[in-house]
Structures are given as C-alpha cells and as structure tokens.
Protein backbone atom coordinates (compact mmCIF):
# COMPACT_ATOMS: atom_id res chain seq x y z
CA UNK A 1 -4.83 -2.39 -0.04
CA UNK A 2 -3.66 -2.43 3.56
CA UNK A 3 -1.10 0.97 4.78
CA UNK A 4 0.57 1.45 8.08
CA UNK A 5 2.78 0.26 10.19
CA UNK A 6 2.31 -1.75 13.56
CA UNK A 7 3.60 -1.54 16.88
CA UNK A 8 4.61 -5.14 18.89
CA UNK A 9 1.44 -4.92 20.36
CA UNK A 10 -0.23 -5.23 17.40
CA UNK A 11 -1.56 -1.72 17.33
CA UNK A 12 -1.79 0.53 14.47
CA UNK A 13 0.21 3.42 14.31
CA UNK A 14 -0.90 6.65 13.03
CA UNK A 15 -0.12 6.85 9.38
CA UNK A 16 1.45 10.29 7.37
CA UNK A 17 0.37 11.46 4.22
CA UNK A 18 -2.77 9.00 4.78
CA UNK A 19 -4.37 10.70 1.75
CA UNK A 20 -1.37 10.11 0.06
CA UNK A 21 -1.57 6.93 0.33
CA UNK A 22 -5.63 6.89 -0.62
CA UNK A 23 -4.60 8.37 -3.71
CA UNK A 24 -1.99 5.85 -4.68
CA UNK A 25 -4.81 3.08 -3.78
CA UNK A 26 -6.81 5.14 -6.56
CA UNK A 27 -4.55 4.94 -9.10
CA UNK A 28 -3.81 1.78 -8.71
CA UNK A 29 -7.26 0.25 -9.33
CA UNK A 30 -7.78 -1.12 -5.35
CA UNK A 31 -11.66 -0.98 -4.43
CA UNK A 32 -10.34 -0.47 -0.72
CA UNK A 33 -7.77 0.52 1.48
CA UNK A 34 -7.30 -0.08 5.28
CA UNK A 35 -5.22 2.25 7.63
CA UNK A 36 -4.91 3.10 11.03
CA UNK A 37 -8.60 4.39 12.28
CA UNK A 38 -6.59 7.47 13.60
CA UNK A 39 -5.45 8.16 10.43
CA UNK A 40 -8.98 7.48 8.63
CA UNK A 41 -11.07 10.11 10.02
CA UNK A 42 -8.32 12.88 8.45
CA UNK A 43 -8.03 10.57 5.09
CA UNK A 44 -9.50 12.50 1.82
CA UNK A 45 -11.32 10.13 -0.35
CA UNK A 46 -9.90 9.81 -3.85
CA UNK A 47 -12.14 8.37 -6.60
CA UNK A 48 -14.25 4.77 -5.70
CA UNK A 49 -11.81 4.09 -3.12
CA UNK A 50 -13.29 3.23 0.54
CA UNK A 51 -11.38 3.89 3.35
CA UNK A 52 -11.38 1.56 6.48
CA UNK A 53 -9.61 2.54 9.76
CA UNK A 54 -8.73 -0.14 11.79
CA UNK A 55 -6.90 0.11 15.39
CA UNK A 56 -5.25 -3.63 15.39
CA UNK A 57 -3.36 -6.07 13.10
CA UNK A 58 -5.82 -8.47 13.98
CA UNK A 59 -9.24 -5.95 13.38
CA UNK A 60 -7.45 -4.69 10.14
CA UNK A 61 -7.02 -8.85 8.92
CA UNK A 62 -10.71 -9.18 9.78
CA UNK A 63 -11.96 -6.64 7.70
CA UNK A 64 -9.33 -7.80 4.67
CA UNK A 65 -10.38 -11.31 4.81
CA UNK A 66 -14.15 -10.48 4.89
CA UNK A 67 -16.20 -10.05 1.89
CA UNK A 68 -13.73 -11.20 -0.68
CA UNK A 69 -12.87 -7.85 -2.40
C-alpha cells in the first residue's frame, strides 16, 4: 500500500494520522505500506504490517516495484 501525498517536486509530504493509515493497511490484508520517511519514524506498527518511509515519488516507486510483494 502506498499513503501520502506529493509535492511538484516529487517530494513526499508529511502524512497525518500516519498510524491511521498503518492500521487501515492492517485490516486490509497489505504485507506493506510506504509513506513519507518523516512520517515513518512517528508511525505505530499495527499487526504484520512493515512500514517504509520514503522521501521521493521516485524512491517510494523503487521500493514498490522491488521484491514483488
């Protein structure tokens, strides 16, 4: 799962409610979820769910598209 928003750089912006948003990952059955790495760090984990932080569009794509899951 992927959460955020991005600015027309291409930067993450900080995400609210980031374990929120965990949670909702959680309950519905994603393995992983990717927000802004400013966001990450104050993220509670909820169940299996890891959580990636990622400053850019293009470092948050990279880490989607690698490994398959």
């Amino acid at each position: 799962a992927l959460a955020g928003e991005t600015g027309l750089g291409g930067e993450l912006r900080p995400l609210r409610r980031s374990s929120e948003r965990v949670r909702e990952a959680a309950r519905h059955g994603f393995r992983k979820i990717i927000i802004p790495r400013s966001s990450a760090r104050s993220a509670q984990r909820s169940g299996d769910v890891e959580v990636l932080g990622a400053a850019s569009l293009s470092e948050a794509l990279e880490m989607a598209l690698e490994g398959g899951s």
